[in-house]
C-alpha atoms as a PDB file:
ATOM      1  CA  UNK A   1    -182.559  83.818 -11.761  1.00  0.00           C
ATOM      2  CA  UNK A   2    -183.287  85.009  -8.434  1.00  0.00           C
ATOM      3  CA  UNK A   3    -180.943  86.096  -6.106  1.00  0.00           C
ATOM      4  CA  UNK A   4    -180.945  85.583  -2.289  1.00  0.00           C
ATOM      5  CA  UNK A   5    -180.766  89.509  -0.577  1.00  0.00           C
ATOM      6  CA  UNK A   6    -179.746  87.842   2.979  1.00  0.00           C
ATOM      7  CA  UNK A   7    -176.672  87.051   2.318  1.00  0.00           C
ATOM      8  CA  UNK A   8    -173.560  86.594   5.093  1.00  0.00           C
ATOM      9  CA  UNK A   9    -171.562  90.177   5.280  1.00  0.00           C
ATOM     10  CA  UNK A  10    -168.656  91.621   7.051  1.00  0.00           C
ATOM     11  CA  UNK A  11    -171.231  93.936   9.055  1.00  0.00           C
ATOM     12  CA  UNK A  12    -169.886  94.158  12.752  1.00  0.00           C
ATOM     13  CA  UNK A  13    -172.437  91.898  15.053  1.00  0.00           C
ATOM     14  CA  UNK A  14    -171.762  94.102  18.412  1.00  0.00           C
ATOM     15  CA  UNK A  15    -172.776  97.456  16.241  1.00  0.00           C
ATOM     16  CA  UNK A  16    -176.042  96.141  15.296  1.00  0.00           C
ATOM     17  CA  UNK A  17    -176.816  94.908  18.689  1.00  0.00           C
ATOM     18  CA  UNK A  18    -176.222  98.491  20.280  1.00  0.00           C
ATOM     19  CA  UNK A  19    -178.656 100.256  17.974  1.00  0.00           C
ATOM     20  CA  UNK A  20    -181.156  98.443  19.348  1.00  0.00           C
ATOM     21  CA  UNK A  21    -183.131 100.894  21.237  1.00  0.00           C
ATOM     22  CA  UNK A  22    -184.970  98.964  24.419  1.00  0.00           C
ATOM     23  CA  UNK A  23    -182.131  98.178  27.053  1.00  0.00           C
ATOM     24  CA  UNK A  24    -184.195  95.359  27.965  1.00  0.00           C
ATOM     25  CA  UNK A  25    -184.098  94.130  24.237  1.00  0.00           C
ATOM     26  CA  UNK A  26    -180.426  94.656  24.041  1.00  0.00           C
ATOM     27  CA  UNK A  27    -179.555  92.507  27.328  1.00  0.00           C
ATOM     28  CA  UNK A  28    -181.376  89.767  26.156  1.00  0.00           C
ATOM     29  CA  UNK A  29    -179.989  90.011  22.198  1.00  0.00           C
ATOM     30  CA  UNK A  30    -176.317  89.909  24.072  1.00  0.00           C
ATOM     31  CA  UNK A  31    -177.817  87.035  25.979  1.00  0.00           C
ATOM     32  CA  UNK A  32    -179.217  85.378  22.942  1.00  0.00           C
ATOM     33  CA  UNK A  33    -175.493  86.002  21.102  1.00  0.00           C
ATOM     34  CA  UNK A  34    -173.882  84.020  24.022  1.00  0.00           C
ATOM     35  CA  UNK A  35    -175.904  81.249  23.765  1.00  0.00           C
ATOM     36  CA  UNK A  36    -175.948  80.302  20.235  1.00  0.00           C
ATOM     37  CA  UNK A  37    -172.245  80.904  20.286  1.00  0.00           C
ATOM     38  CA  UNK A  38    -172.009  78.759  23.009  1.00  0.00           C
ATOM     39  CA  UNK A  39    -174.424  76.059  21.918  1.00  0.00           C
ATOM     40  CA  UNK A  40    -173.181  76.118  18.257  1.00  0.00           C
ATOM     41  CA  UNK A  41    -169.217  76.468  18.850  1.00  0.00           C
ATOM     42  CA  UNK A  42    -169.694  78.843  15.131  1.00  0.00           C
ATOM     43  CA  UNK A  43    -168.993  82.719  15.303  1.00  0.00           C
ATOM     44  CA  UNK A  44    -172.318  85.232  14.973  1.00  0.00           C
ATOM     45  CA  UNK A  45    -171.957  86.698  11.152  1.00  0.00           C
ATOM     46  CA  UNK A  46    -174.261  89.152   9.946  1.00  0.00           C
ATOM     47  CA  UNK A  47    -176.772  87.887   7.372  1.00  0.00           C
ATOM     48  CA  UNK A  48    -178.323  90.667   5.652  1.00  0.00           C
ATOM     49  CA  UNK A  49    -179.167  93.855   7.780  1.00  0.00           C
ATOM     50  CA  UNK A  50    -180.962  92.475  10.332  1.00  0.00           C
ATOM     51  CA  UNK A  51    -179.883  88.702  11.339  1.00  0.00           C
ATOM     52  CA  UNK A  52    -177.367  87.139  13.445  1.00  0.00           C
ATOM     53  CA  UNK A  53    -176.666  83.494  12.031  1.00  0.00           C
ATOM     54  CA  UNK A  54    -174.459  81.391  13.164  1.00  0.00           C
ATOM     55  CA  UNK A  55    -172.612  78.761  10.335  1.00  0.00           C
ATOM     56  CA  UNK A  56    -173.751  78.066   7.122  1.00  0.00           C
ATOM     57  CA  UNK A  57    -175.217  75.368   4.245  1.00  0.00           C
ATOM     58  CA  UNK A  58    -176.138  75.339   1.194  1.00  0.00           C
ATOM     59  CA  UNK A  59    -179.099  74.116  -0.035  1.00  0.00           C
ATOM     60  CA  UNK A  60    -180.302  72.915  -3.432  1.00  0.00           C
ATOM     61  CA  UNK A  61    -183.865  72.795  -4.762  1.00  0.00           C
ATOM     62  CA  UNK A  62    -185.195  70.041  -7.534  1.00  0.00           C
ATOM     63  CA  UNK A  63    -186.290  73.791  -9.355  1.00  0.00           C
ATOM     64  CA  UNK A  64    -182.086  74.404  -9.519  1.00  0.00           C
ATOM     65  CA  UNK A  65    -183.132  77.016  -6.678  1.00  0.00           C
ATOM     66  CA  UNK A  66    -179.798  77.031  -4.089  1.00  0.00           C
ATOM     67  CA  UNK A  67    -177.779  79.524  -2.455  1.00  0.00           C
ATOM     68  CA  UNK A  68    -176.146  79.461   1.222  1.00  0.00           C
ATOM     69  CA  UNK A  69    -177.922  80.252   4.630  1.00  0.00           C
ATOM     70  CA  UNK A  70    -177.345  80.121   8.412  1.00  0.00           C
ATOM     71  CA  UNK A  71    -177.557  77.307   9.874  1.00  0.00           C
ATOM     72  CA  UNK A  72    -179.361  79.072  13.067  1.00  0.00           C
ATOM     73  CA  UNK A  73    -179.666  82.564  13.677  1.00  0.00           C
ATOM     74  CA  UNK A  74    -181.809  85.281  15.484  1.00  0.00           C
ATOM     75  CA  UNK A  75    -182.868  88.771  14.926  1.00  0.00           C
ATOM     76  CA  UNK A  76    -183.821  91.647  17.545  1.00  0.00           C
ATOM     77  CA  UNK A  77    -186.872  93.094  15.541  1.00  0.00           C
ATOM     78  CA  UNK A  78    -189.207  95.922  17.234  1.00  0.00           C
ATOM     79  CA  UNK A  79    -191.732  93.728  18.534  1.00  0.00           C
ATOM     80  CA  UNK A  80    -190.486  90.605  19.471  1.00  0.00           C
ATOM     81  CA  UNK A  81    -187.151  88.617  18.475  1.00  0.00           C
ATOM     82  CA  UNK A  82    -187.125  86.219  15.535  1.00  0.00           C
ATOM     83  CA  UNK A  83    -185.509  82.968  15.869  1.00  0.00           C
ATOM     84  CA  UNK A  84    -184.393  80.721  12.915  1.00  0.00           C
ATOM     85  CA  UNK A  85    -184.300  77.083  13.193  1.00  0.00           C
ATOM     86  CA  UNK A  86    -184.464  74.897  10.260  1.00  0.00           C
ATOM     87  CA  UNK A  87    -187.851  73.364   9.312  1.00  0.00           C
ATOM     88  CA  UNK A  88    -189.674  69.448   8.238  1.00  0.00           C
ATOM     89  CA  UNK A  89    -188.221  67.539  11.534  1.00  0.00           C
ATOM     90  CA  UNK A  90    -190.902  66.240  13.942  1.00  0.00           C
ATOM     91  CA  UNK A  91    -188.216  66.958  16.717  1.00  0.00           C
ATOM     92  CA  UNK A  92    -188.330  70.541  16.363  1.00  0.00           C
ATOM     93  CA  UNK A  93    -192.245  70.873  16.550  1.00  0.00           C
ATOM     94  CA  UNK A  94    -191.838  68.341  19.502  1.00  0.00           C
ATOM     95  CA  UNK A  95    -189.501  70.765  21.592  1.00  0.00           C
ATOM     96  CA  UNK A  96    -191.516  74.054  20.758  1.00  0.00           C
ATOM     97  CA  UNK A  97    -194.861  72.252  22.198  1.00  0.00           C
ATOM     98  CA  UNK A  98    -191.761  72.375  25.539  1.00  0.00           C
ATOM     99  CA  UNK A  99    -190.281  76.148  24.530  1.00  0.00           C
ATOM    100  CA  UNK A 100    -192.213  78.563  26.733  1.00  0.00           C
ATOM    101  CA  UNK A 101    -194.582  81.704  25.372  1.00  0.00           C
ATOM    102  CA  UNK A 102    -194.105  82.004  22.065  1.00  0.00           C
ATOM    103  CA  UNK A 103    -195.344  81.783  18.433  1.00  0.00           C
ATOM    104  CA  UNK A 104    -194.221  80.619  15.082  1.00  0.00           C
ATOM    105  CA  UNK A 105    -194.651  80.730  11.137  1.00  0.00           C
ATOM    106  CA  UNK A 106    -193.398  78.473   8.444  1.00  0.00           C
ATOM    107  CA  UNK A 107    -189.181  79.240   9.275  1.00  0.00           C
ATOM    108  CA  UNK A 108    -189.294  81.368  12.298  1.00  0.00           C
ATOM    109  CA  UNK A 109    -190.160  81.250  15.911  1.00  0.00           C
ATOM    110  CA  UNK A 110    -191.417  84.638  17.690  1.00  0.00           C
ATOM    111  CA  UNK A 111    -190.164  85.220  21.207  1.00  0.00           C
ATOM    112  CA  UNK A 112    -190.908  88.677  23.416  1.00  0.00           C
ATOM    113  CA  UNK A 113    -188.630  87.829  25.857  1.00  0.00           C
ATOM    114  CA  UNK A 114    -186.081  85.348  26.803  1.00  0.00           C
ATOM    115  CA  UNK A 115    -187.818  84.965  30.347  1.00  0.00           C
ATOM    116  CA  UNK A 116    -190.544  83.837  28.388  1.00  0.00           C
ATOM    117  CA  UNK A 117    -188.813  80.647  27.240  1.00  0.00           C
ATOM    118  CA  UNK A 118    -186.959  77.453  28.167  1.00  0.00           C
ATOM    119  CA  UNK A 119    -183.536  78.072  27.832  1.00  0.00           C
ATOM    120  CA  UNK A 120    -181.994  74.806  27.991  1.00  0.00           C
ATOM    121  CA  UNK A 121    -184.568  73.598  25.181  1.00  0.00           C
ATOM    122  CA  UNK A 122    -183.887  76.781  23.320  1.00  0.00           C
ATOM    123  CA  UNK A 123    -180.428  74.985  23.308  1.00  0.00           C
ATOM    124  CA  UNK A 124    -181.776  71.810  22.613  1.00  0.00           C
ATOM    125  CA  UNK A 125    -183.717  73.333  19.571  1.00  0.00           C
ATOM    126  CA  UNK A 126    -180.129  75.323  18.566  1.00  0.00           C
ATOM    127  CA  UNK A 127    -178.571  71.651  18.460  1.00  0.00           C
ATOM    128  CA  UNK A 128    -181.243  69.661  16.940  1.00  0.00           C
ATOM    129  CA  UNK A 129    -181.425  72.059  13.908  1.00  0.00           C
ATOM    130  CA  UNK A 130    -177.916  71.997  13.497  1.00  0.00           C
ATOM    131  CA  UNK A 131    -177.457  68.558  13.428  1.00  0.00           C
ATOM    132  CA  UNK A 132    -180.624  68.142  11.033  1.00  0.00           C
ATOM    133  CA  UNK A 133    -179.147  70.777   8.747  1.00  0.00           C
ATOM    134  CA  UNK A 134    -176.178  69.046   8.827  1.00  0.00           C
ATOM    135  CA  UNK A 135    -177.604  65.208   8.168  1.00  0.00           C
ATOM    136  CA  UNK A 136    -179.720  66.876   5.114  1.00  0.00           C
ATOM    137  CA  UNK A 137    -177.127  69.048   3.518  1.00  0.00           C
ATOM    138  CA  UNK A 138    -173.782  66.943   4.223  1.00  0.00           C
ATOM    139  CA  UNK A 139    -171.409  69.236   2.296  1.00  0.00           C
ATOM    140  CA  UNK A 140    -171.983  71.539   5.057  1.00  0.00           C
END
């Protein structure tokens, strides 16, 4: 059966922030830290090498496919920062169309820079997938 690799870890958030090389990058990765900490009320955990998620749920497929995930979470990658907000609610593609400079695939949302963006609707996007996690996965 397969096996999820990004899995929540003991890996220390505030390490993995400082090797990020661009001091610009870093500010706004501490900035990005505060406010889904802020907005979410849940502590930043590592998930896998590479993302900062905040809570958890698990999910369970009709295949038997499950396993546990953040509920939010970004990543400081090289070129831009990846931002995870859950997917299938109308509300979410409503408040990108309102996000600022940015682009997306299926599960993430790519953002250069936080001046780039709408912070108040990041926050509103933070909530909203939250609460749809939340409404869709109850045992969360």
């Amino acid at each position: 059966m397969y096996e999820l690799k990004t899995k929540e870890n003991e890996d220390d958030v505030i390490e993995f922030i400082e090797q990020v090389e661009s001091p610009k990058k870093k500010e706004d990765a501490y900035r990005l830290l505060d406010i889904f900490t802020e907005t979410t009320g849940y502590p930043a955990k590592m998930w896998g090498t590479s993302i900062i998620g905040f809570g958890s749920y698990h999910y369970q497929y009709a295949s038997g496919h499950e396993g546990d995930v953040a509920l939010v979470g970004f990543s400081p990658r090289k070129a831009k920062f990846s931002l995870y907000f859950a997917t299938g609610d109308q509300e979410r593609e409503d408040l990108l169309q309102k996000l600022g400079k940015h682009t997306s695939g299926k599960a993430c949302v790519y953002i250069n820079k936080l001046a780039d963006i709408d912070i108040d609707v990041l926050k509103q996007l933070i909530n909203q997938s939250v609460t749809f996690l939340k409404e869709k996965y109850p045992t969360t």
